[in-house]
C-alpha atoms as a PDB file:
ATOM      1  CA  UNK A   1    -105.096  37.452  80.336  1.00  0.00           C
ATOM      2  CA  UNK A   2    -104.165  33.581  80.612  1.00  0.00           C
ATOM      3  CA  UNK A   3    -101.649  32.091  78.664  1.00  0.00           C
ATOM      4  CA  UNK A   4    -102.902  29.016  76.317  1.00  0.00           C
ATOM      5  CA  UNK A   5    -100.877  26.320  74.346  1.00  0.00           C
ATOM      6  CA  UNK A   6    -102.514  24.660  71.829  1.00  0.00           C
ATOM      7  CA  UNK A   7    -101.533  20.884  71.394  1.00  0.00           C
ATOM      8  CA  UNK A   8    -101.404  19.336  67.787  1.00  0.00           C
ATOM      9  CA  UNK A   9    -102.447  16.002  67.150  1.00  0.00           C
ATOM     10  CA  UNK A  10     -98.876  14.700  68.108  1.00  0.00           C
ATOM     11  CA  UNK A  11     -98.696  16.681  71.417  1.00  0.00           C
ATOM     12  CA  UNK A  12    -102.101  15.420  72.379  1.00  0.00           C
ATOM     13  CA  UNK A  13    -101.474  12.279  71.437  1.00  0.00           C
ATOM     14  CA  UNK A  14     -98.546  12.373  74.155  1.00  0.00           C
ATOM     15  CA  UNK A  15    -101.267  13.258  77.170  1.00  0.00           C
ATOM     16  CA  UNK A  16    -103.315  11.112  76.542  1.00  0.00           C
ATOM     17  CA  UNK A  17    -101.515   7.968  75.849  1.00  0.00           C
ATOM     18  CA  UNK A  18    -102.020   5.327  78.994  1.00  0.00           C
ATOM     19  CA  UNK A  19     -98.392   5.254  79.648  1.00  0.00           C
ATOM     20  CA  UNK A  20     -97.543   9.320  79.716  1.00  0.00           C
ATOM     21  CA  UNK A  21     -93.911   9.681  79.349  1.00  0.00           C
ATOM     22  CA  UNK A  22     -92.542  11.564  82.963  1.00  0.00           C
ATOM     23  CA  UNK A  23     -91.331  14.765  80.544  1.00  0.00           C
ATOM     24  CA  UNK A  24     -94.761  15.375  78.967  1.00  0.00           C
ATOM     25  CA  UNK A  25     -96.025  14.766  82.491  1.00  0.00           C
ATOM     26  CA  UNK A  26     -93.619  17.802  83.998  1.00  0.00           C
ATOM     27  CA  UNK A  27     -94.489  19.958  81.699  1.00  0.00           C
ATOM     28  CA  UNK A  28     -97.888  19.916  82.148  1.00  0.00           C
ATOM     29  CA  UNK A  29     -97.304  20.113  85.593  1.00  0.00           C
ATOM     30  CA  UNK A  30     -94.786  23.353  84.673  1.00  0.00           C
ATOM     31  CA  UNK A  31     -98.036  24.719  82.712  1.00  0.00           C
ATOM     32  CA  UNK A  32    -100.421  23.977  85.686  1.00  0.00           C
ATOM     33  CA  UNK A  33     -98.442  25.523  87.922  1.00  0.00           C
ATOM     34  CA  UNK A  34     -97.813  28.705  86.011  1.00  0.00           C
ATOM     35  CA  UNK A  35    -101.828  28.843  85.224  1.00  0.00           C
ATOM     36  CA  UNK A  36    -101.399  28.505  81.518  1.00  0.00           C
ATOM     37  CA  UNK A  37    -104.548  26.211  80.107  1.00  0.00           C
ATOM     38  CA  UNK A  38    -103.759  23.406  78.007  1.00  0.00           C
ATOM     39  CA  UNK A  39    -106.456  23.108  74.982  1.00  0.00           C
ATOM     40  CA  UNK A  40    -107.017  21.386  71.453  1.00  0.00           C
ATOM     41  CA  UNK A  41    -107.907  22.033  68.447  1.00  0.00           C
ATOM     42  CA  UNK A  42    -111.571  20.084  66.835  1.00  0.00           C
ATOM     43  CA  UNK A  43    -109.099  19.028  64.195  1.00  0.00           C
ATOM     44  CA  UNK A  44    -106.281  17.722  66.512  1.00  0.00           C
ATOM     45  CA  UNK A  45    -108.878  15.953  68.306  1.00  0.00           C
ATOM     46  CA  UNK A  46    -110.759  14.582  65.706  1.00  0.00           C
ATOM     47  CA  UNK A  47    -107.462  12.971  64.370  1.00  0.00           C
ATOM     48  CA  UNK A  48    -106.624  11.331  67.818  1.00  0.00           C
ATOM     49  CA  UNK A  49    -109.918  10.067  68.406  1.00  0.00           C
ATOM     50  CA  UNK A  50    -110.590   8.732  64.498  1.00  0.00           C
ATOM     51  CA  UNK A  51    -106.837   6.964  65.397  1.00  0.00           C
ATOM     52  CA  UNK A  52    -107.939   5.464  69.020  1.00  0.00           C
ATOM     53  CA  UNK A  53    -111.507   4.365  67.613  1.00  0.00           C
ATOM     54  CA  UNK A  54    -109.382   2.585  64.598  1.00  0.00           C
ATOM     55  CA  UNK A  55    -107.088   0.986  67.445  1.00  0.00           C
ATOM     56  CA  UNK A  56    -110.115   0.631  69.960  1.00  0.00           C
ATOM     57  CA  UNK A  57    -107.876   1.711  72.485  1.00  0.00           C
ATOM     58  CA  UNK A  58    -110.653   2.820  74.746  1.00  0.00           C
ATOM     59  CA  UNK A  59    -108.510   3.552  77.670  1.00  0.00           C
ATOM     60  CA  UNK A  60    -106.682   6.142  75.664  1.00  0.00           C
ATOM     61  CA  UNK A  61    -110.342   7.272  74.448  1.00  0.00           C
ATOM     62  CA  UNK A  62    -111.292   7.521  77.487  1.00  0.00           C
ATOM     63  CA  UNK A  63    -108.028   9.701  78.588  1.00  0.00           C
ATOM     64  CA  UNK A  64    -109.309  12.143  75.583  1.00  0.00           C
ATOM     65  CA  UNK A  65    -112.542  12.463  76.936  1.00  0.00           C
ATOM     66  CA  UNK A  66    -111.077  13.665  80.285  1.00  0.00           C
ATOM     67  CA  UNK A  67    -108.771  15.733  78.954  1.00  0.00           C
ATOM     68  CA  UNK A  68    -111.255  17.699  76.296  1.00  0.00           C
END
């Protein structure tokens, strides 16, 4: 069975911000390489996006959409 690690809103918040720090990227790269899936809540989501919409940050919306 696959491993899976759920991100909060802060965690997600962290991937997909434009300017991804080079430890969050690593250790997605860690989790990639090791075949565990990265997913997110509807909550955790919801509270990014409602945050990024508020902001219009639509590059960082745009990061979410990719990501989910």
């Amino acid at each position: 069975m696959r491993q899976v690690v759920l991100l909060d809103a802060n965690p997600l918040s962290q991937v997909t911000h434009p300017k991804i720090k080079p430890e969050v990227r690593n250790w997605m790269q860690f989790l990639k390489d090791n075949n565990i899936a990265l997913k997110a809540p509807e909550i955790s989501a919801y509270e990014i996006r409602r945050e990024l919409v508020r902001q219009s940050n639509n590059q960082s919306l745009e990061r979410l959409n990719l990501f989910l």
